[in-house]
Protein backbone atom coordinates (compact mmCIF):
# COMPACT_ATOMS: atom_id res chain seq x y z
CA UNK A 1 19.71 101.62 -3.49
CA UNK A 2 17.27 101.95 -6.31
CA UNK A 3 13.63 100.30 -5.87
CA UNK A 4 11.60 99.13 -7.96
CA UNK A 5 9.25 101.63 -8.56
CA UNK A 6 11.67 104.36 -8.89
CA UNK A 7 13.51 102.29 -11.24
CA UNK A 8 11.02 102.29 -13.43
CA UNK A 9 9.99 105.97 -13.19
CA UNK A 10 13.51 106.76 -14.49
CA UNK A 11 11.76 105.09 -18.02
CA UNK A 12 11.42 108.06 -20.82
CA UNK A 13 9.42 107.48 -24.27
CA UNK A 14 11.55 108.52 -27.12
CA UNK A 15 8.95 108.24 -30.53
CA UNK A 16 8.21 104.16 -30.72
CA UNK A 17 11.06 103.45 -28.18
CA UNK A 18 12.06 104.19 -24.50
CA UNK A 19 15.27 104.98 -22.97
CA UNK A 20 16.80 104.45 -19.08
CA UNK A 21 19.72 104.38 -17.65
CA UNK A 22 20.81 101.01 -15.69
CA UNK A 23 19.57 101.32 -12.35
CA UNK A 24 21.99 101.29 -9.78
CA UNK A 25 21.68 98.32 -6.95
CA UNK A 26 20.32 96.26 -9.55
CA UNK A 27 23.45 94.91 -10.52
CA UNK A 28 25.08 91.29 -10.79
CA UNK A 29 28.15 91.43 -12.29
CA UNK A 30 28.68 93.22 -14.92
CA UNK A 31 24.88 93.23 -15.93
CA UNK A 32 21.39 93.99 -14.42
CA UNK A 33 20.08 91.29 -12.82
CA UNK A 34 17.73 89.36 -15.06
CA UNK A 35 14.63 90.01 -13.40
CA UNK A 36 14.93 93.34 -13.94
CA UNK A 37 15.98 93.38 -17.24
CA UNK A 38 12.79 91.61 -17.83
CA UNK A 39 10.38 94.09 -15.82
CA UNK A 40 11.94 97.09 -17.72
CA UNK A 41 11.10 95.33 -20.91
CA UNK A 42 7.68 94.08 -19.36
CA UNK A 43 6.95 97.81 -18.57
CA UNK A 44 8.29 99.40 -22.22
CA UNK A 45 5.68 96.81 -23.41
CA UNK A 46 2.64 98.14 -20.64
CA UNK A 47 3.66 101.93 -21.82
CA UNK A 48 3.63 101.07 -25.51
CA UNK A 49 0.63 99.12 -26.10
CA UNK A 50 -2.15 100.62 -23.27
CA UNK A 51 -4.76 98.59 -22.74
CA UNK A 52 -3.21 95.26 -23.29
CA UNK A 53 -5.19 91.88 -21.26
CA UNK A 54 -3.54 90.10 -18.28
CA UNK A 55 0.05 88.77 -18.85
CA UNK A 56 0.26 84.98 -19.41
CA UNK A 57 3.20 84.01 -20.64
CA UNK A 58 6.96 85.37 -21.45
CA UNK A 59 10.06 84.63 -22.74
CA UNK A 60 13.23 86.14 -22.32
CA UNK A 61 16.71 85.87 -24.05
CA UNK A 62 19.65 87.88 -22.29
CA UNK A 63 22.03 88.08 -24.61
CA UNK A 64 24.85 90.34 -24.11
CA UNK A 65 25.61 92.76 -20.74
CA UNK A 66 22.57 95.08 -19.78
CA UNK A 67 24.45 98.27 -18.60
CA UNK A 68 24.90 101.90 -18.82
CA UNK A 69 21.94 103.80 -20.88
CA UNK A 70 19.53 101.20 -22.26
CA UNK A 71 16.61 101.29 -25.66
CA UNK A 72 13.81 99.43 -25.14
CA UNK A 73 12.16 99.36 -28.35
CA UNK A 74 8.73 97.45 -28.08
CA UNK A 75 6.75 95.98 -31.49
CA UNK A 76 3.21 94.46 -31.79
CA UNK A 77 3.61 91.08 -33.30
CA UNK A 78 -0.36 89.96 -33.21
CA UNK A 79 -3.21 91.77 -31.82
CA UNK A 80 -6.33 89.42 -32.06
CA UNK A 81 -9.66 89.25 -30.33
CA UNK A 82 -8.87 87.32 -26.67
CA UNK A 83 -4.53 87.26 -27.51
CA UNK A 84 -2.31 90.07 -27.88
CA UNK A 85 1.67 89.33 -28.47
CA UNK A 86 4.33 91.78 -28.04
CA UNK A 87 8.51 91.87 -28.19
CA UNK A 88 10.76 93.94 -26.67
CA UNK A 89 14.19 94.41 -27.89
CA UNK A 90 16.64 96.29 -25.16
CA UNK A 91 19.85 97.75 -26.90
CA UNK A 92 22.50 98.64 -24.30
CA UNK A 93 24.64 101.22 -27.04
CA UNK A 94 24.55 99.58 -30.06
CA UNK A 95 24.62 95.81 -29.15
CA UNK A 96 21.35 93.86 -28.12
CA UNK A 97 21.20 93.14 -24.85
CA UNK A 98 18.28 91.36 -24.21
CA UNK A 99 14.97 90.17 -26.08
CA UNK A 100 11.54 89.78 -24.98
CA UNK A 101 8.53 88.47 -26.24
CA UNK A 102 5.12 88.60 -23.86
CA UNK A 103 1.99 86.75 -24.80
CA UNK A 104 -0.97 88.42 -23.34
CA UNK A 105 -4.54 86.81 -22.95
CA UNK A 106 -8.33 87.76 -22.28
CA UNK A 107 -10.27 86.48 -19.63
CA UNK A 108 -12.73 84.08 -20.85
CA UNK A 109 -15.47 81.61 -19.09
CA UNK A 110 -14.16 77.74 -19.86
CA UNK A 111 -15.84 74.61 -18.68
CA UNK A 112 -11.75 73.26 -18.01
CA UNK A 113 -10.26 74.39 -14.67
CA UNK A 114 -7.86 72.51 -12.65
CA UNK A 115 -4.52 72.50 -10.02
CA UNK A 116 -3.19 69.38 -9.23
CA UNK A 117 0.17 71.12 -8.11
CA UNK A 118 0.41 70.98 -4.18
CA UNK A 119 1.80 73.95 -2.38
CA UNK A 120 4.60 72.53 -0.23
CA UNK A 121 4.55 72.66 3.48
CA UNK A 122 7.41 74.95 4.77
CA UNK A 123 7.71 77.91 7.44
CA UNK A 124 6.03 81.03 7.86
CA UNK A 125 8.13 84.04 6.34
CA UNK A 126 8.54 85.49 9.95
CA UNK A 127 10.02 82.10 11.26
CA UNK A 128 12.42 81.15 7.90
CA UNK A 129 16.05 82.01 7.83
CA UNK A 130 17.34 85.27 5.55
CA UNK A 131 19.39 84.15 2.98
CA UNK A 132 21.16 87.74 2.96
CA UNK A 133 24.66 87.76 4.16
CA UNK A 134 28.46 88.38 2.88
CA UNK A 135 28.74 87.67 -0.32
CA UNK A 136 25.38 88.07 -1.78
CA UNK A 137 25.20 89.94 -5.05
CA UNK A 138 23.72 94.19 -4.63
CA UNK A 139 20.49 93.22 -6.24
CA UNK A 140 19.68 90.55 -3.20
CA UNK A 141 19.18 93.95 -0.98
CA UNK A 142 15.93 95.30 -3.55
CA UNK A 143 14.32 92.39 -1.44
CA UNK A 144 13.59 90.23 1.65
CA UNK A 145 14.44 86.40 1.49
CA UNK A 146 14.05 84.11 3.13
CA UNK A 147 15.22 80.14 3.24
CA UNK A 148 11.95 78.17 3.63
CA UNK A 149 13.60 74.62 2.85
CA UNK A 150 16.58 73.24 1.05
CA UNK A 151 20.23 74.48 1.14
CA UNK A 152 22.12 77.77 0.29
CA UNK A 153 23.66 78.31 -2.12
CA UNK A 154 27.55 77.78 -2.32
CA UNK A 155 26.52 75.20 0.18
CA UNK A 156 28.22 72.11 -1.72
CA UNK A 157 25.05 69.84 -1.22
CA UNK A 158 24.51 67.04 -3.37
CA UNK A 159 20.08 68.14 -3.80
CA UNK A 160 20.16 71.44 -6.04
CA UNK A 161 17.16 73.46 -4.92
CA UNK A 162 15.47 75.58 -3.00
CA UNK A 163 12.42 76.91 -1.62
CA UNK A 164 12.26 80.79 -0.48
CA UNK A 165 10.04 83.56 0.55
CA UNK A 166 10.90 86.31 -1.44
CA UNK A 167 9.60 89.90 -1.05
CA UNK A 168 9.92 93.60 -2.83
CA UNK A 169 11.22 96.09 -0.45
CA UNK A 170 9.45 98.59 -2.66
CA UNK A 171 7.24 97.99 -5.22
CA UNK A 172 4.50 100.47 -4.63
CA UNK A 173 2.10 101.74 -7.64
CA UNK A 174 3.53 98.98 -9.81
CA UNK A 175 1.72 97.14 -12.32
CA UNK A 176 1.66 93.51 -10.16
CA UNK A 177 2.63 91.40 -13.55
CA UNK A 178 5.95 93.88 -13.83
CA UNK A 179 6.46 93.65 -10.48
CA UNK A 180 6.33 89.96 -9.98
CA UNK A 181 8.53 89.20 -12.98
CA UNK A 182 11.33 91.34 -11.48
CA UNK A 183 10.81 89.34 -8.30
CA UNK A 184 10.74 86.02 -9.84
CA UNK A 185 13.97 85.08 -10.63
CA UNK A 186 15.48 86.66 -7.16
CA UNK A 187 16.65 83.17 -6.11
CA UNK A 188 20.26 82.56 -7.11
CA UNK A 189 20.57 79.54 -9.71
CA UNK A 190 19.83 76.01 -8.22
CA UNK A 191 23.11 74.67 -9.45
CA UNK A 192 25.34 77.13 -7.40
CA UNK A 193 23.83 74.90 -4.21
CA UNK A 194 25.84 72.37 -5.39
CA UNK A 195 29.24 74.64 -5.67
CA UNK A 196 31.54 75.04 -2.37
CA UNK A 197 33.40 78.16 -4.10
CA UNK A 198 31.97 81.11 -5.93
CA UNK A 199 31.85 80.76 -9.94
CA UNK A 200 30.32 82.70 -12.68
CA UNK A 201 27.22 81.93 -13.67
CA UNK A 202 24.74 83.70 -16.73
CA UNK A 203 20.98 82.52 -16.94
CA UNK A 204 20.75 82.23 -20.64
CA UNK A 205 17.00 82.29 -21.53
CA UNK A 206 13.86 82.32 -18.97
CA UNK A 207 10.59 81.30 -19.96
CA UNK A 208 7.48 82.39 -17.19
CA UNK A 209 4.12 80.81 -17.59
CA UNK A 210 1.30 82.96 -15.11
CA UNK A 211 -1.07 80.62 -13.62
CA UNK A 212 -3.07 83.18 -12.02
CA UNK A 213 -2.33 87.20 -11.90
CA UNK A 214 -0.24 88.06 -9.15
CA UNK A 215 -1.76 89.82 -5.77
CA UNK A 216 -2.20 93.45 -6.57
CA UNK A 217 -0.97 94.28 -3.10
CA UNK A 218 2.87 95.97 -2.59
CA UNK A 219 5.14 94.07 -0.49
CA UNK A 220 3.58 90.44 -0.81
CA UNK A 221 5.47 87.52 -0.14
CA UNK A 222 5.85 84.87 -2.61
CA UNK A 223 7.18 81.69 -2.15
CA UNK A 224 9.52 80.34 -4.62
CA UNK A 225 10.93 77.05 -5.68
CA UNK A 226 14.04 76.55 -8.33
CA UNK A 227 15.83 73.06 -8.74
CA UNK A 228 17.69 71.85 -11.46
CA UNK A 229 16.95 69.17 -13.08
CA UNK A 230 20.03 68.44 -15.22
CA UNK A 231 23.59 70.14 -15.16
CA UNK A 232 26.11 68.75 -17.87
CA UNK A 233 28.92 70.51 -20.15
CA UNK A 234 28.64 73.62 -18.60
CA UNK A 235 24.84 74.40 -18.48
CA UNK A 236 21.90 73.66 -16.21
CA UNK A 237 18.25 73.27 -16.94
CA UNK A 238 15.90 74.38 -14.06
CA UNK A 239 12.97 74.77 -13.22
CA UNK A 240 10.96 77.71 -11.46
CA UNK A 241 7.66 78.10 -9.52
CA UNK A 242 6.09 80.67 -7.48
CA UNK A 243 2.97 80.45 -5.17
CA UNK A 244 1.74 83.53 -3.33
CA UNK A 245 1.23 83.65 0.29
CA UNK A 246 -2.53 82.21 0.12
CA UNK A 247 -1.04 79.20 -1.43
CA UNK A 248 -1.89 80.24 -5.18
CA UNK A 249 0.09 79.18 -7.53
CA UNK A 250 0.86 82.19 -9.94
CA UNK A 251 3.51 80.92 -12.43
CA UNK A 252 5.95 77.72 -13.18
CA UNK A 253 8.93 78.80 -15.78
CA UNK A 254 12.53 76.66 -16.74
CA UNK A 255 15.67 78.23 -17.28
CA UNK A 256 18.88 77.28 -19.04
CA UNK A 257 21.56 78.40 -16.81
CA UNK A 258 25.86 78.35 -18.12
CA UNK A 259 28.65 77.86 -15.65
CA UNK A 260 31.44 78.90 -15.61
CA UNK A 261 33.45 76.55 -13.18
């Protein structure tokens, strides 16, 4: 198995673009796992652009499969005086694989500041059930999760979501934004709770808005919540959010979801 960090050491720069090869363990089906197609293109961005303010929003498209030797090719869109926007395009061979765009933001002082979202009230990490087990796809083992509340997956349950602790098993001396986002969408799709039988299933586009900047420290648990909202003709909308273990919230995100049975 393949961690984090040294998946993302494997990264060369080629001129304007970067090159890695698929890291293995970080698989789910025939793909990469979409969190980490996201922190590889989150990092080409980083490694590109130096320098850039905190992370605050992203938005990803996965396209086609993300395998075998990959080009991340990053390009500045805007570069103003508080926002800074950036896209990644990842290229497995010839065929686009994956697109990226990350909107990046200054700190500033503001008179507006407000949370009205509650943190809900589940077990401690150390008390929840894992949610490993037969079955589960080889990227589950990059981390340590945890069912907080809800159902499993495959579970046939009529309520689709879930709450989970979710942790990197290695994420040392990465950048915490990177790090989260390949952590973020570790929680299989709220619509396979309602499925009794295993069935493909592609997350189609992910969009991540950052409350706050993740904890800098390796190894933190987050807590995360997914639940769809609507499943018809084959897709499912959902929606995502993520509190660290201080009861932060750190980011809310939706994702459109096809199935395939």
């Amino acid at each position: 198995m393949v961690g984090l960090r040294k998946a993302l050491s494997t990264i060369t720069g080629h001129d304007e673009h970067f090159v890695v090869e698929a890291p293995e363990g970080w698989t789910q089906g025939r793909t990469l796992y979409g969190g980490i197609t996201a922190a590889l293109c989150a990092e080409a961005s980083l490694r590109r652009f130096p320098g850039l303010p905190p992370l605050r929003s992203a938005q990803f498209a996965f396209i086609g499969p993300a395998s075998g030797t990959l080009r991340l090719e990053p390009q500045l869109l805007r570069q103003g005086r508080s926002a800074t926007i950036t896209s990644v395009d990842c290229y497995a061979g010839d065929n686009l694989a994956a697109r990226a765009i990350f909107t990046y933001g200054a700190t500033r002082e503001s008179r507006v500041a407000h949370d009205f979202a509650q943190v809900p009230e589940v077990p401690a990490p150390d008390t929840s059930e894992s949610l490993h087990g037969a079955g589960t796809p080889g990227f589950f083992h990059n981390f340590d999760i945890r069912l907080a509340a809800g159902e499993r997956h495959l579970s046939g349950s009529k309520e689709p979501w879930m709450l989970a602790w979710v942790r990197h098993r290695d994420d040392e001396g990465v950048d915490p934004a990177v790090s989260f986002l390949a952590l973020a969408d570790a929680l299989p799709p709220a619509a396979m709770i309602t499925l009794s039988e295993p069935a493909p299933i592609s997350t189609m586009t992910w969009h991540v808005d950052l409350c706050e900047q993740p904890p800098a420290q390796p190894g933190s648990w987050f807590l995360l919540r997914t639940s769809s909202e609507h499943a018809a003709e084959g897709y499912s909308q959902q929606i995502m959010e993520a509190w660290d273990n201080t009861g932060t919230r750190i980011a809310t995100g939706h994702q459109t979801v096809a199935i395939f049975g």
